[in-house]
Protein backbone atom coordinates (compact mmCIF):
# COMPACT_ATOMS: atom_id res chain seq x y z
CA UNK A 1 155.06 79.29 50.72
CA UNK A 2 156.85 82.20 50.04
CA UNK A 3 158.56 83.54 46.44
CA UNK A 4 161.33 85.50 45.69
CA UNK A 5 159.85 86.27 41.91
CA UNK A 6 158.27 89.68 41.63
CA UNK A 7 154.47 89.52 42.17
CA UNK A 8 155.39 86.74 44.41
CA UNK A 9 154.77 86.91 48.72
CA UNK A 10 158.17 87.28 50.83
CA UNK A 11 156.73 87.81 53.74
CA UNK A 12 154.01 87.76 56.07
CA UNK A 13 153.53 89.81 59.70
CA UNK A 14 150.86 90.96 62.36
CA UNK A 15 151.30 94.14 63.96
CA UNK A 16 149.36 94.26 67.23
CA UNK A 17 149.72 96.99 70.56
CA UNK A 18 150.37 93.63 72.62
CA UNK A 19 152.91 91.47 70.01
CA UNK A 20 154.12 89.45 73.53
CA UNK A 21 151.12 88.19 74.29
CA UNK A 22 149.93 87.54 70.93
CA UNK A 23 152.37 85.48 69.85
CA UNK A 24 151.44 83.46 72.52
CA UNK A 25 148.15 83.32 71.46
CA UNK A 26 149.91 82.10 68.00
CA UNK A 27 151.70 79.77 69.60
CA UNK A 28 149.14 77.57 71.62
CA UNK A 29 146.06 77.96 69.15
CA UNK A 30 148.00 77.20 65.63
CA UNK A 31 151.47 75.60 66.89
CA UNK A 32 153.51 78.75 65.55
CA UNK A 33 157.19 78.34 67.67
CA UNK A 34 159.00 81.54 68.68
CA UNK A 35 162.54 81.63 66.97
CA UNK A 36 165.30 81.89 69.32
CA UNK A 37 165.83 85.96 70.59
CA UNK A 38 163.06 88.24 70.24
CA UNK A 39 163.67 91.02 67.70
CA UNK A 40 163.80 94.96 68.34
CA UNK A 41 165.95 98.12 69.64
CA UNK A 42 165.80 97.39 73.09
CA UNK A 43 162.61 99.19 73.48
CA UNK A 44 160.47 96.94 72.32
CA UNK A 45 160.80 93.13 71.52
CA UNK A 46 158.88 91.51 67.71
CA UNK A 47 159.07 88.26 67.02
CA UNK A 48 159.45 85.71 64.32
CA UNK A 49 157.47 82.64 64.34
CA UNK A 50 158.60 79.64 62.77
CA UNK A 51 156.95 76.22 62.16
CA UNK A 52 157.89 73.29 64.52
CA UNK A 53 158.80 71.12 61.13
CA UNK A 54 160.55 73.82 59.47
CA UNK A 55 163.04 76.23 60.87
CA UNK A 56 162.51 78.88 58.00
CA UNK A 57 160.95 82.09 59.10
CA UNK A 58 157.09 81.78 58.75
CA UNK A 59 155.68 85.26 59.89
CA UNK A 60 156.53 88.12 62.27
CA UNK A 61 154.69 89.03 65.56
CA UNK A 62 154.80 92.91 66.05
CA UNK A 63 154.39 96.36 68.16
CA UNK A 64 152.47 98.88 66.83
CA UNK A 65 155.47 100.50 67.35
CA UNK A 66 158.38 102.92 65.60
CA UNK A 67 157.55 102.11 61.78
CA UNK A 68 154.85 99.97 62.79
CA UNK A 69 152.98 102.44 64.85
CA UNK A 70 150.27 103.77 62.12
CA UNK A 71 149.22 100.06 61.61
CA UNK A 72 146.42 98.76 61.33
CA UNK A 73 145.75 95.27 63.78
CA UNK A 74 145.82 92.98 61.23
CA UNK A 75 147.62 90.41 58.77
CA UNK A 76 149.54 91.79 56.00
CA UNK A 77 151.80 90.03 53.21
CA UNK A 78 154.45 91.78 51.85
CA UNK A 79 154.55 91.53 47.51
CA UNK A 80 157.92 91.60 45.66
CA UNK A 81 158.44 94.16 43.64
CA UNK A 82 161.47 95.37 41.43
CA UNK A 83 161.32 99.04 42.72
CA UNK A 84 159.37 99.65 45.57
CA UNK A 85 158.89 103.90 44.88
CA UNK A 86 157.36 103.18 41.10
CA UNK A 87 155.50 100.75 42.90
CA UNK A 88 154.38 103.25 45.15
CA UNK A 89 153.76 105.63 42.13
CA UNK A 90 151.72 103.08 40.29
CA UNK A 91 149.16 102.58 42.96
CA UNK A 92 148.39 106.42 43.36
CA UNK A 93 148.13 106.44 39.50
CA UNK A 94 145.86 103.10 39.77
CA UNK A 95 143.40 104.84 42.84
CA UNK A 96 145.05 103.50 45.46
CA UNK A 97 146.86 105.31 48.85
CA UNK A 98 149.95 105.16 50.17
CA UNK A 99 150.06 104.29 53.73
CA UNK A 100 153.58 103.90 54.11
CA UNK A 101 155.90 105.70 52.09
CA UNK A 102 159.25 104.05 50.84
CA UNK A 103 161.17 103.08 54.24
CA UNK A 104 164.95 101.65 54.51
CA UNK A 105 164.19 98.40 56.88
CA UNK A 106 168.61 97.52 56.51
CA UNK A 107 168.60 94.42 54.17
CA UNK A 108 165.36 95.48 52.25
CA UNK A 109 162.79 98.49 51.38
CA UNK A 110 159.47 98.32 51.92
CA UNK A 111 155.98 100.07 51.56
CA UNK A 112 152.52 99.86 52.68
CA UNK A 113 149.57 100.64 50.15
CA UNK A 114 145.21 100.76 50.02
CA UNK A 115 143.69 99.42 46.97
CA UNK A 116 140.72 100.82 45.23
CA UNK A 117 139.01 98.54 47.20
CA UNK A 118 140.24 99.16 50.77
CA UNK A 119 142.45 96.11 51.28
CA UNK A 120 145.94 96.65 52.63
CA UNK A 121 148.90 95.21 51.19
CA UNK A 122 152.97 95.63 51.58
CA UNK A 123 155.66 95.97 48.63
CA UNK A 124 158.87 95.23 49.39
CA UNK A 125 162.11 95.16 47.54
CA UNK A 126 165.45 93.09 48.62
CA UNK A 127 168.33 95.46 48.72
CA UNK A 128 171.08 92.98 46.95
CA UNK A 129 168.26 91.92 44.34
CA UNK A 130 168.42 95.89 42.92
């Protein structure tokens, strides 16, 4: 499902005020598995849901927490992109908003933007793949 070419998805999470109970919710209604420890600072716990069949990451569970806090409830797929600030750039230039500004997440970058339109989408650029 996912691609490491640019343009392609790389990931897929839901940020939610109650991630422990959603994933639950996950869990028993579409058969998503929670992947060994939970992830966070110690604050907080996210989680990354995997597929019974497959042990590759499928999507993240989180708290509408620390960078997640201004998030909106909902689904959102990260893009690939070569450089996530012209990225950034391009969608002001194109009519769209930045929601999330350029933010170090350790192994990758990653921002949030609006289209034109109103839908919500991430851009995110491996580290190494620079």
């Amino acid at each position: 499902m996912y691609s490491k070419a640019p343009g392609g998805i790389s990931w897929i999470d839901l940020t939610v005020d109650n991630a422990s109970e959603v994933k639950d919710f996950y869990a028993n209604v579409v058969g998503l598995d929670h992947m060994g420890q939970p992830m966070g600072d110690g604050e907080y716990e996210d989680f990354v849901m995997t597929t019974p069949e497959d042990s590759e990451f499928a999507v993240g569970i989180c708290h509408a927490k620390g960078p997640n806090q201004d998030m909106p409830p909902q689904w959102l797929m990260y893009f690939n992109v070569p450089d996530v600030e012209l990225a950034l750039q391009q969608c002001e230039k194109m009519g769209g908003i930045v929601i999330r500004q350029k933010t170090d997440m350790g192994s990758f970058e990653m921002g949030v933007i609006q289209d034109p339109a109103g839908a919500v989408a991430g851009v995110i650029r491996a580290k190494e793949e620079k």
